[in-house]
Protein backbone atom coordinates (compact mmCIF):
# COMPACT_ATOMS: atom_id res chain seq x y z
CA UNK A 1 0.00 0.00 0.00
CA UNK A 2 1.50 3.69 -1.02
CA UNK A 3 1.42 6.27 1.51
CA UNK A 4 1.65 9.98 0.64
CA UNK A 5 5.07 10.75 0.18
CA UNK A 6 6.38 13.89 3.07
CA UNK A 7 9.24 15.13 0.96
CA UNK A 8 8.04 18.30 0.06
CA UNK A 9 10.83 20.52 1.99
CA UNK A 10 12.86 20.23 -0.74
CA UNK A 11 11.03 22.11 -3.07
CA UNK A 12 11.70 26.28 -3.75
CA UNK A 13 8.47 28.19 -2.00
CA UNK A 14 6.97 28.08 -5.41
CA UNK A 15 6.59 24.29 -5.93
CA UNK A 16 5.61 24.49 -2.49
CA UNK A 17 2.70 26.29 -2.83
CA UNK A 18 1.88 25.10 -6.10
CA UNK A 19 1.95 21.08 -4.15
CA UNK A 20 -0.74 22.92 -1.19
CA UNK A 21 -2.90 24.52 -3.59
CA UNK A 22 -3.15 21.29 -5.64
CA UNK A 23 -3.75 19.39 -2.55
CA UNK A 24 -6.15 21.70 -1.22
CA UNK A 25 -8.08 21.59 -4.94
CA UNK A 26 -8.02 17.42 -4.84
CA UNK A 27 -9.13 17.61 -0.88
CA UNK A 28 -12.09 19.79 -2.34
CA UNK A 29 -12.76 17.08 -5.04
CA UNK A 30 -12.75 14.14 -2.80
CA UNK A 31 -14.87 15.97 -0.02
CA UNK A 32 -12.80 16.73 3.78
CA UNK A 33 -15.17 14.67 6.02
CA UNK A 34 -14.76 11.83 3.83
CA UNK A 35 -10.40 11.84 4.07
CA UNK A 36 -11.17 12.63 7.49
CA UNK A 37 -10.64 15.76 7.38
CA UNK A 38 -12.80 18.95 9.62
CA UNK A 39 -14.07 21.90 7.54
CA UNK A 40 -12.26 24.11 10.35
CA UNK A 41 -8.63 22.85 9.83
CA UNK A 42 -9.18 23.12 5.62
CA UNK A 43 -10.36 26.95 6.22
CA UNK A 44 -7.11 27.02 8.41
CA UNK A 45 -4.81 25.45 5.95
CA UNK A 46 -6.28 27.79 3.18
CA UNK A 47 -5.55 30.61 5.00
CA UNK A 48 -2.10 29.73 5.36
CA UNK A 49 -1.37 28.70 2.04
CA UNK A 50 -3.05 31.87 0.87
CA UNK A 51 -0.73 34.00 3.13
CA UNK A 52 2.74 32.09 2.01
CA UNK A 53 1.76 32.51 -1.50
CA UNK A 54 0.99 36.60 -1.21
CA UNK A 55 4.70 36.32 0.29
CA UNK A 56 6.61 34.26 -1.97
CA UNK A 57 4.71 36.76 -5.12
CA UNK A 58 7.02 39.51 -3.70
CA UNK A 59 9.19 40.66 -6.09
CA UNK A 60 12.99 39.90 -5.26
CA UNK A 61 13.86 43.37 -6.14
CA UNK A 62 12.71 46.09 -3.92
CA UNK A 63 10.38 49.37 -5.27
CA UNK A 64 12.13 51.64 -3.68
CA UNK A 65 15.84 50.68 -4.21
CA UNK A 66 16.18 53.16 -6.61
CA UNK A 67 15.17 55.71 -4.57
CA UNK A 68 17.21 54.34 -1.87
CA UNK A 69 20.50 54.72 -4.37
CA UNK A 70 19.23 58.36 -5.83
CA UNK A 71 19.12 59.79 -2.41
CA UNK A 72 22.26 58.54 -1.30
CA UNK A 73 23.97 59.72 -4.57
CA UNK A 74 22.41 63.12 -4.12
CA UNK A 75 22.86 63.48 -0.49
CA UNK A 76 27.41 62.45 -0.69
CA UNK A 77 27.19 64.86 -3.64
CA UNK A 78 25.82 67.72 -1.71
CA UNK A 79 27.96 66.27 0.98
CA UNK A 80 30.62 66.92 -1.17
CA UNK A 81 30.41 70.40 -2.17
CA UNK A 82 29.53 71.34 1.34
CA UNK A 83 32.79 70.12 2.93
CA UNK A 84 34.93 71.65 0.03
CA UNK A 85 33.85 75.09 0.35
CA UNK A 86 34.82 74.52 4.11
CA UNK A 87 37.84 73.28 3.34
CA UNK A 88 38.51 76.38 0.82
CA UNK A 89 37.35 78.99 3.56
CA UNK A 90 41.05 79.93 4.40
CA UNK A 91 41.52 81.33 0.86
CA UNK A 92 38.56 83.68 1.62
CA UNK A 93 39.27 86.69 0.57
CA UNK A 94 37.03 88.10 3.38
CA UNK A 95 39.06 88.10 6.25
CA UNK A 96 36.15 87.59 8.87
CA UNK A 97 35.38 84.25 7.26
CA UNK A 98 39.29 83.15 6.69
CA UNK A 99 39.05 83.53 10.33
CA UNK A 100 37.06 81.11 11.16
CA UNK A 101 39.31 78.02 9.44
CA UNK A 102 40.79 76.90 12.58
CA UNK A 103 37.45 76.35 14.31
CA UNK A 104 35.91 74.94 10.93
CA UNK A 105 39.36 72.32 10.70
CA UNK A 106 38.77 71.59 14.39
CA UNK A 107 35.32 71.47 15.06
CA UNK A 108 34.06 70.14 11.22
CA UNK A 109 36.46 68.70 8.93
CA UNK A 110 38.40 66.42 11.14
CA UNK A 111 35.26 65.25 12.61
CA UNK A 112 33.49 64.69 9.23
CA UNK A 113 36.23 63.57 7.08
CA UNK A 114 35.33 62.54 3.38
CA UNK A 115 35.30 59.55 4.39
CA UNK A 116 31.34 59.66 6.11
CA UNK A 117 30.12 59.12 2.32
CA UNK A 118 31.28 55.56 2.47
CA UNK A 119 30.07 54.42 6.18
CA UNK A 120 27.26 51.89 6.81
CA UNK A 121 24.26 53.45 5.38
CA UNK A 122 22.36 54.50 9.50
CA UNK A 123 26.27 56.23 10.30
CA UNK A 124 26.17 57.80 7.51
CA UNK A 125 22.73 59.59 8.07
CA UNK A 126 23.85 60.46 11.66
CA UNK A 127 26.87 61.70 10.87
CA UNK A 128 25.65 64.23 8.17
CA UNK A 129 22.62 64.95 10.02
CA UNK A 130 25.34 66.27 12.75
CA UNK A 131 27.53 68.01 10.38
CA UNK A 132 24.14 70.27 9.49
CA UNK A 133 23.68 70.91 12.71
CA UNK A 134 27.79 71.96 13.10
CA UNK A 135 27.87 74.00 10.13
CA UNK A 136 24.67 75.95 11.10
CA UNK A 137 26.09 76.55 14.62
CA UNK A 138 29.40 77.23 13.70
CA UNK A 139 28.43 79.45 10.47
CA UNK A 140 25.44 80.93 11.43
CA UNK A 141 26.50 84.39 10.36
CA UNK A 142 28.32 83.96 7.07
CA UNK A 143 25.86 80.59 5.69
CA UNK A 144 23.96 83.24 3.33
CA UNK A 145 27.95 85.10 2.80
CA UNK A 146 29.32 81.43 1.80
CA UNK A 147 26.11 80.69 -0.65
CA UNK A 148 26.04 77.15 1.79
CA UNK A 149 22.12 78.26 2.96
CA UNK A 150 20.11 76.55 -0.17
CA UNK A 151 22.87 73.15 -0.35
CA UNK A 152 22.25 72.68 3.40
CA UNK A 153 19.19 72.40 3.01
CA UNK A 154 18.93 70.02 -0.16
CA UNK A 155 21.38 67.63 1.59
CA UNK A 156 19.31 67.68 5.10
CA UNK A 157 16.13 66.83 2.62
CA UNK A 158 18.24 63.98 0.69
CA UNK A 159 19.29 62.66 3.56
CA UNK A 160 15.61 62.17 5.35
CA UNK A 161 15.01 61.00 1.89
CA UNK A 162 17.32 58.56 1.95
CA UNK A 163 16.17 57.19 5.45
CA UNK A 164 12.15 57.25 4.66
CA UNK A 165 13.24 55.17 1.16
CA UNK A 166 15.86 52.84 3.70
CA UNK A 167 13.45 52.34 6.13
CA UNK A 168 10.62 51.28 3.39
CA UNK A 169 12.63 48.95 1.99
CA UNK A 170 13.63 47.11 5.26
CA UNK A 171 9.65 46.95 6.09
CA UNK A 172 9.50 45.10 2.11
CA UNK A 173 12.71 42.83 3.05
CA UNK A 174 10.82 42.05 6.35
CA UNK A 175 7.61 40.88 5.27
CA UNK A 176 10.08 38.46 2.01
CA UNK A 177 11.17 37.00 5.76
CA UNK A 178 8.16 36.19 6.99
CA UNK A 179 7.78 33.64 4.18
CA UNK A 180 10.14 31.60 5.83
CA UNK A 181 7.67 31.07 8.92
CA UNK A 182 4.61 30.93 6.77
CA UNK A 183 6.13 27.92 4.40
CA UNK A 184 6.43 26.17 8.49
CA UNK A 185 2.82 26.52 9.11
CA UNK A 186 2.06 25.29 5.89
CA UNK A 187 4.34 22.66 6.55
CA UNK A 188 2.46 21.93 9.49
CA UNK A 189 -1.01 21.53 8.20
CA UNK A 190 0.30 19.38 5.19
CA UNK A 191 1.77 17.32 7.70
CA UNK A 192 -1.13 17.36 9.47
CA UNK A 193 -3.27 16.01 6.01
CA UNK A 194 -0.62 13.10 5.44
CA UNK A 195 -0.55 11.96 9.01
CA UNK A 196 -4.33 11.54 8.71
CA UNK A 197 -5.05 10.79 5.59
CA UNK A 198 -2.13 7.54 5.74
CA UNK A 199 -4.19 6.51 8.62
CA UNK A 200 -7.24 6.41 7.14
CA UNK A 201 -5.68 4.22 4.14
CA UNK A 202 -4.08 1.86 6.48
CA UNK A 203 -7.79 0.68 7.98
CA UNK A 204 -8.40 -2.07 4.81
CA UNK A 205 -9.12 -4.59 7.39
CA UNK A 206 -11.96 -3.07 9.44
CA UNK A 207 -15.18 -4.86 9.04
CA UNK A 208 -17.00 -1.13 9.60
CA UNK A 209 -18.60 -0.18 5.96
CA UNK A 210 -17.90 2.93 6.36
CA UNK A 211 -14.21 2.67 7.76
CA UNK A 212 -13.38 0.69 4.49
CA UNK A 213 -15.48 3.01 2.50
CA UNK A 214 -13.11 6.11 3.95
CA UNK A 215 -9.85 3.60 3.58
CA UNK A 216 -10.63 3.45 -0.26
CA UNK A 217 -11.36 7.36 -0.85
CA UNK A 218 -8.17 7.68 1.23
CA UNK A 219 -5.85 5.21 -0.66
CA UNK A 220 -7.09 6.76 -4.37
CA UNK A 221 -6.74 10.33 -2.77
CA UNK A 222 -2.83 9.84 -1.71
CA UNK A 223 -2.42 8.06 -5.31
CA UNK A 224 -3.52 11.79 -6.56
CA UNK A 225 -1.32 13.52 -4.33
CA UNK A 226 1.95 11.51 -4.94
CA UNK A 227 1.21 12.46 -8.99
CA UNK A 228 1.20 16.14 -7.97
CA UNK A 229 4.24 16.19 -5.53
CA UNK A 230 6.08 13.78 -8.65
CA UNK A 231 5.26 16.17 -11.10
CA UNK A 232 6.32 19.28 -9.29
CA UNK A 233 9.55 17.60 -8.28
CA UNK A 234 10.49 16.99 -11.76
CA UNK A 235 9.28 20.20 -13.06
CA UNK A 236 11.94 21.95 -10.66
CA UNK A 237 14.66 19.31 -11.86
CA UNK A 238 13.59 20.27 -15.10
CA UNK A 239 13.91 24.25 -14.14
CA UNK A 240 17.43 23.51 -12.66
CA UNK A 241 18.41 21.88 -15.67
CA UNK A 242 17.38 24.63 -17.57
CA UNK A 243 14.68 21.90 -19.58
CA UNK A 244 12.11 23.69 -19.41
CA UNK A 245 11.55 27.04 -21.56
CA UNK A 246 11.18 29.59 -18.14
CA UNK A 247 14.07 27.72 -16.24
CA UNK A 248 16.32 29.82 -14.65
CA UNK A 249 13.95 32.62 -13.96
CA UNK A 250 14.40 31.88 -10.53
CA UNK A 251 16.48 30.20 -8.01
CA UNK A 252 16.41 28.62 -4.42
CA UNK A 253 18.97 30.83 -1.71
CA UNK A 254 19.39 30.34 1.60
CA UNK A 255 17.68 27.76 3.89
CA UNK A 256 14.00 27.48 5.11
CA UNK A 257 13.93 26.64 8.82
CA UNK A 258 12.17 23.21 8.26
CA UNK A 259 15.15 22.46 5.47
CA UNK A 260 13.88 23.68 2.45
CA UNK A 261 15.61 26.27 0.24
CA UNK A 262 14.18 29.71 -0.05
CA UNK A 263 13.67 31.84 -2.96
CA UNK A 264 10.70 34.13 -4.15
CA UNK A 265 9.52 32.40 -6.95
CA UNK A 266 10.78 30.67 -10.11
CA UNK A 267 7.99 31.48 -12.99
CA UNK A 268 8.23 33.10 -16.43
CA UNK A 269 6.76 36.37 -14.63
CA UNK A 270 7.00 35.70 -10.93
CA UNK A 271 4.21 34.71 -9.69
CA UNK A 272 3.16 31.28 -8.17
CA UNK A 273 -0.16 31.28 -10.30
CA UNK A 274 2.05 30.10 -13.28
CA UNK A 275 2.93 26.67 -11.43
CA UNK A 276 -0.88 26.31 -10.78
CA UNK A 277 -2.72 27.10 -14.06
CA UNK A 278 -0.46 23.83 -15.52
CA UNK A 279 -3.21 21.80 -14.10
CA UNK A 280 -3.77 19.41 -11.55
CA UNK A 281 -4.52 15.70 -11.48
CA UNK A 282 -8.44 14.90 -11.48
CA UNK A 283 -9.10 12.43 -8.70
CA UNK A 284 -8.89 8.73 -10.17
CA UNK A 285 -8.75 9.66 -13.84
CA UNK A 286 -4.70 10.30 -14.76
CA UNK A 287 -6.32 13.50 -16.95
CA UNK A 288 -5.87 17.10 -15.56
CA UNK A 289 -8.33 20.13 -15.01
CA UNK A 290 -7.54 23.66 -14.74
CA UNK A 291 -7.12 25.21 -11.10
């Protein structure tokens, strides 16, 4: 007697959810009650497949990296030209503002050296944030003189700019993370189907009609699911192999925590659906139906 097979954890998150959507379409076929099955723990499991899937659709590449890398390039150029006409104040040719070089060496350039444009991307925005606030305090008088008043403020508005687009796309990389927890409780509740469906199957010698009846829906139903988890297991193969026209759209990195590889997706256009809308097995028949 077969048994539904519980290797799914090596498949990428797509294949994954593309094996729990199938099984969740042939559970519908073959009806819950009779694999043994409660209407509360299928609303559960579609739940959670539902979630996993609206996180594994994500998009690899952030929105807002762009903006991320504009506003960085803007605020070190502004930076830039800041610092310089600092470092140029000694060659004023008004002697007030000469003056002031030995304060403006002291108390701003060897504080902020050129070198804050390549720190870690939160030092950065401190440390320029703080040379604003230097330069205003120390040049308070002469910021309209030195023409500084209108590049102050673009770089204090890049840099917020820079941290509002930062922060926005940790939030994004965040949620990709979460997939990793949501594939576990997936995990879970197809664990949860193959634990009671193989019992179930295993009951062929129980006089009770309706124990064997339940036995045989059980045994035909794990014969459907063993085709789907087959055929998405070679279909990745196939994908790795680059066998398939969309393979290497995608690939698996880094490690789920129940040991299967994580990646995004691995479709022509990055989205799960793809996998599904191949078809799934029809219950007993060897044909397939749409999703």
């Amino acid at each position: 007697m077969k048994l539904i097979k519980t290797f799914i954890t090596g498949l990428r998150n797509s294949y994954h959810v593309a094996v729990n959507d199938s099984i969740l379409l042939l559970i519908d076929q073959y009806g819950a009650e009779s694999l043994g099955l409660t209407s509360q723990f299928i609303t559960d499991y579609q739940t959670k497949v539902s979630s996993f899937k609206d996180a594994v659709n994500r998009p690899l590449a952030s929105g807002v990296t762009v903006e991320v890398r504009n506003a960085d390039k803007e605020r070190d150029a502004l930076f830039r030209y800041v610092r310089n006409v600092l470092t140029n104040i000694k060659f004023s040719p008004d002697a007030e503002v000469a003056a002031l070089y030995p304060t403006i060496d002291a108390e701003i350039l060897k504080i902020y050296p050129s070198s804050v444009r390549y720190e870690a991307d939160h030092e950065e925005y401190a440390h320029i944030e703080g040379f604003i606030i230097d330069v205003n305090r120390t040049l308070s008088r002469h910021i309209s003189k030195l023409g500084l008043a209108d590049a102050l403020t673009k770089l204090s508005n890049a840099n917020k700019r820079f941290l509002e687009a930062f922060n926005s796309r940790n939030s994004e990389k965040q949620y990709r993370l979460d997939a990793s927890a949501l594939r576990t409780k997936v995990q879970q509740c197809y664990e949860y189907v193959v634990t009671t469906v193989n019992f179930y199957a295993m009951q062929s010698a129980s006089t009770e009609e309706a124990v064997k009846e339940k036995c045989q829906t059980c045994q035909n139903f794990i014969v459907d699911v063993n085709n789907v988890i087959s055929e998405y297991t070679l279909r990745q193969k196939q994908s790795q192999g680059g066998k398939k026209e969309d393979a290497g759209s995608g690939s698996g990195t880094g490690t789920a925590p129940n040991g299967g590889p994580m990646a995004d997706n691995n479709s022509g256009d990055g989205q799960v659906k793809d996998e599904l809308d191949n078809g799934t097995p029809i219950p007993g028949s060897g044909t397939s139906i749409k999703s």
